[in-house]
Protein backbone atom coordinates (compact mmCIF):
# COMPACT_ATOMS: atom_id res chain seq x y z
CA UNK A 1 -27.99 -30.11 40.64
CA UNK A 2 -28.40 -30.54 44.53
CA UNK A 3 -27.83 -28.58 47.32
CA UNK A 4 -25.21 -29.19 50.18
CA UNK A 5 -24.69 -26.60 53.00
CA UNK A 6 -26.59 -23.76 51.36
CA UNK A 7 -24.28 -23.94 48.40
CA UNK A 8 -25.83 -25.58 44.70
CA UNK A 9 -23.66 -28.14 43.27
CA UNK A 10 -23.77 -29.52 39.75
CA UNK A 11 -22.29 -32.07 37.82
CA UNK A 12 -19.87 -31.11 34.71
CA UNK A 13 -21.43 -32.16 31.87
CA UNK A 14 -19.49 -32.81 28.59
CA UNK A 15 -18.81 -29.48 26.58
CA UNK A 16 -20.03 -31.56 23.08
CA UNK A 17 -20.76 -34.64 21.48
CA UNK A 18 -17.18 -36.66 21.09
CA UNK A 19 -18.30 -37.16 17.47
CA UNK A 20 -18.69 -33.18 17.23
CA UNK A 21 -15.58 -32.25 18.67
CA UNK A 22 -13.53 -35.24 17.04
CA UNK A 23 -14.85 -33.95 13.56
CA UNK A 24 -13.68 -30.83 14.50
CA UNK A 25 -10.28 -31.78 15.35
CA UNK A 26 -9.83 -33.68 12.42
CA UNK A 27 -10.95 -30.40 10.36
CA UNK A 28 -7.95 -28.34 12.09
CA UNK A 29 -5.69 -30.71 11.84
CA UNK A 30 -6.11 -32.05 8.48
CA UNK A 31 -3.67 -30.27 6.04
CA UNK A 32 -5.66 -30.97 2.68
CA UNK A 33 -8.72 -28.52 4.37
CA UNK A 34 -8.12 -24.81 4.67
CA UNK A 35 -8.49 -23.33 8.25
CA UNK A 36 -10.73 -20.63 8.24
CA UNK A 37 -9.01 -17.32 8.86
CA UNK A 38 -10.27 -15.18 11.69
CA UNK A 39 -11.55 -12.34 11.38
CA UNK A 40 -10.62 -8.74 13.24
CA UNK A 41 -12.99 -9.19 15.83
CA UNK A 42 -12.62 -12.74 16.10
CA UNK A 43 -8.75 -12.69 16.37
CA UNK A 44 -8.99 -10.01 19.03
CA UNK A 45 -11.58 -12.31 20.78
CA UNK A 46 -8.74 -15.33 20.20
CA UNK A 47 -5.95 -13.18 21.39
CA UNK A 48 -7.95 -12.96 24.89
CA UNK A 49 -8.35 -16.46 25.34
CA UNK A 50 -4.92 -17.41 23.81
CA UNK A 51 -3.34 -15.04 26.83
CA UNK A 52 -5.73 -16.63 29.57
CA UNK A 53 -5.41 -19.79 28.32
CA UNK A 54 -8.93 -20.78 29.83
CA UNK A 55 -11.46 -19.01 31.16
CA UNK A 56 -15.53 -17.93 31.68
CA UNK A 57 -17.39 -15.37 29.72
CA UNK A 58 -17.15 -12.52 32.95
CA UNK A 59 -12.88 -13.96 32.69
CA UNK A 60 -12.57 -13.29 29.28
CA UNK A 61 -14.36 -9.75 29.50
CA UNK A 62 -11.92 -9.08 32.02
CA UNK A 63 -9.23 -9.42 30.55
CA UNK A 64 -10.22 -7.84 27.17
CA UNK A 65 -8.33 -4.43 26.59
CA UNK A 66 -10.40 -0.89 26.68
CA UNK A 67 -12.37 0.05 25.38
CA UNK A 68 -13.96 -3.31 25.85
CA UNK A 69 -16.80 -4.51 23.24
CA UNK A 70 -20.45 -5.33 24.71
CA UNK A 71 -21.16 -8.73 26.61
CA UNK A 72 -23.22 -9.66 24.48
CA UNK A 73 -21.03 -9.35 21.32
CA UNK A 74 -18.13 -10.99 22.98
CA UNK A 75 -20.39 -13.92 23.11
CA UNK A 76 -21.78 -13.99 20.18
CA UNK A 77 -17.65 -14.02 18.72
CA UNK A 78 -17.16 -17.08 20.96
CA UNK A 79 -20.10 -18.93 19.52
CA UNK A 80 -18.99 -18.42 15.87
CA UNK A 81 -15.42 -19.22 16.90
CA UNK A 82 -16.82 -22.42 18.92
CA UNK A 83 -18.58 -23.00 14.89
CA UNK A 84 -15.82 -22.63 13.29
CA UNK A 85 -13.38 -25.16 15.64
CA UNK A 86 -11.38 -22.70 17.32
CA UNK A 87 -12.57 -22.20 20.81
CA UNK A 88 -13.98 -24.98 23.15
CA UNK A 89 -16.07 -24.97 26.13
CA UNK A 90 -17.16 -27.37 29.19
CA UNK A 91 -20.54 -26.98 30.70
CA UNK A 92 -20.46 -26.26 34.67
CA UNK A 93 -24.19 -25.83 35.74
CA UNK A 94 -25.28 -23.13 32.96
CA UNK A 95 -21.81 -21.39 32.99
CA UNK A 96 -19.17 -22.33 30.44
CA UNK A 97 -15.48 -22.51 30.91
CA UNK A 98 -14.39 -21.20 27.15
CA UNK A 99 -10.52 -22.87 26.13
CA UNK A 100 -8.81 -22.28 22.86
CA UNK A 101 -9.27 -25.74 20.13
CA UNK A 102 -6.19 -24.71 18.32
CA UNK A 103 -3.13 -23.09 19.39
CA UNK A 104 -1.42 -19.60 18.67
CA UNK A 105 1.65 -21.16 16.74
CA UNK A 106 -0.51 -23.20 14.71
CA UNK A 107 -3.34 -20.82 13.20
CA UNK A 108 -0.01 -18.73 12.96
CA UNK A 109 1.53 -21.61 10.77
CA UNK A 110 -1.25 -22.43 9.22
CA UNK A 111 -2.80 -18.74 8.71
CA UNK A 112 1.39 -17.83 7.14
CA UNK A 113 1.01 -20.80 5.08
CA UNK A 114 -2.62 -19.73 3.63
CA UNK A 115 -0.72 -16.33 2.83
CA UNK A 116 2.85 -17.54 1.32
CA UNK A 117 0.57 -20.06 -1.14
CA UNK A 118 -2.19 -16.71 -2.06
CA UNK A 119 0.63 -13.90 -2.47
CA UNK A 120 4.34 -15.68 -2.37
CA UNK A 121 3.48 -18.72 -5.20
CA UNK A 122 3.89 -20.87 -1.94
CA UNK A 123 7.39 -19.52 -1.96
CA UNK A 124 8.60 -18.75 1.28
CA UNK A 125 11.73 -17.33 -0.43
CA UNK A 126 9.69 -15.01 -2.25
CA UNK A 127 8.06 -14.19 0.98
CA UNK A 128 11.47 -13.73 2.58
CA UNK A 129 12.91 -12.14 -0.58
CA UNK A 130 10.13 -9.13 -0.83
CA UNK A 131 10.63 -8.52 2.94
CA UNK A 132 14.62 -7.76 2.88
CA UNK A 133 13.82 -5.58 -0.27
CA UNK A 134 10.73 -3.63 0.96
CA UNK A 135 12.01 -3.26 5.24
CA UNK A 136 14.38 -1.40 6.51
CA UNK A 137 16.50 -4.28 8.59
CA UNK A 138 19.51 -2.96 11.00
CA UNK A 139 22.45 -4.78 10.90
CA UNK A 140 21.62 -6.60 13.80
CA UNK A 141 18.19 -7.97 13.10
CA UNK A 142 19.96 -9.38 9.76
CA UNK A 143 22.75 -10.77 11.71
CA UNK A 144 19.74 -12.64 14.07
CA UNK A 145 17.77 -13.98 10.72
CA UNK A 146 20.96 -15.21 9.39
CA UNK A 147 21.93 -17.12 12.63
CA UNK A 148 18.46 -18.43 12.71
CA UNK A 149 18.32 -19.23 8.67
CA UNK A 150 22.39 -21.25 9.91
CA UNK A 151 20.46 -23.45 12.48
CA UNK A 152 17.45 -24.37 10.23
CA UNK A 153 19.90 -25.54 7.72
CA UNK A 154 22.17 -27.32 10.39
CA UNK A 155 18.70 -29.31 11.62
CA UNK A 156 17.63 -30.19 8.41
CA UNK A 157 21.61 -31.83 7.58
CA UNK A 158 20.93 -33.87 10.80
């Protein structure tokens, strides 16, 4: 850190090890390992910094929805999600700029997948099939799944 026109300047210094944050990567993104689900407090926490996209600790607060947690607990969420692979940070000075690791669509893949193998017999007919029994679908949101089911099967015939 120096000091240039009253103002204190420091360099960025890497948010981890590249060994640390390759491993991981390759922990996410590796299909044989499980993610680790969220949990409540951590998914609200995710949600946050999903919808910011980046941001620092006082950002993130800021953006939370009332009634907002404490500080302190927010930050304590961040470290275990920074543990567990999902969140990253880079160092400026003794702030750090917090960015998701993983993306919304894929803990949502992955996190759907985890439940159609548990409760569906990694079916996701059976998923779909219990659905259309058990919700009360109007005619036009099954009109919109079978247009959407038409074009999966038109991609996959490509």
């Amino acid at each position: 850190m120096y000091i240039q026109n009253n103002l204190y300047i420091c360099s960025v210094k890497p948010l981890e090890t590249e060994v640390k944050m390759a491993r991981k990567k390759e922990i996410i993104e590796d299909n044989s390992i499980r993610m680790k689900e969220l949990t409540k407090a951590e998914e609200q926490v995710m949600q946050v910094i999903w919808n910011i996209g980046q941001g620092f600790a006082n950002e993130i607060m800021a953006a939370y929805p009332d009634p907002k947690p404490a500080y302190n607990t927010v930050l304590s969420i961040i470290k275990i999600l920074e543990n567990k692979g999902f969140v990253k940070h880079e160092t400026f000075c003794r702030a750090h700029r917090y960015s998701p690791a993983i993306s919304k669509e894929e803990y949502s893949h992955r996190y759907l997948g985890s439940v159609v193998e548990r409760y569906f017999n990694n079916s996701y007919l059976d998923l779909v099939s219990a659905f259309a029994r058990k919700e009360n679908f109007s005619v036009e949101e099954l009109e919109e799944m079978r247009k959407a089911i038409d074009e999966a099967i038109a991609s996959e015939r490509k």
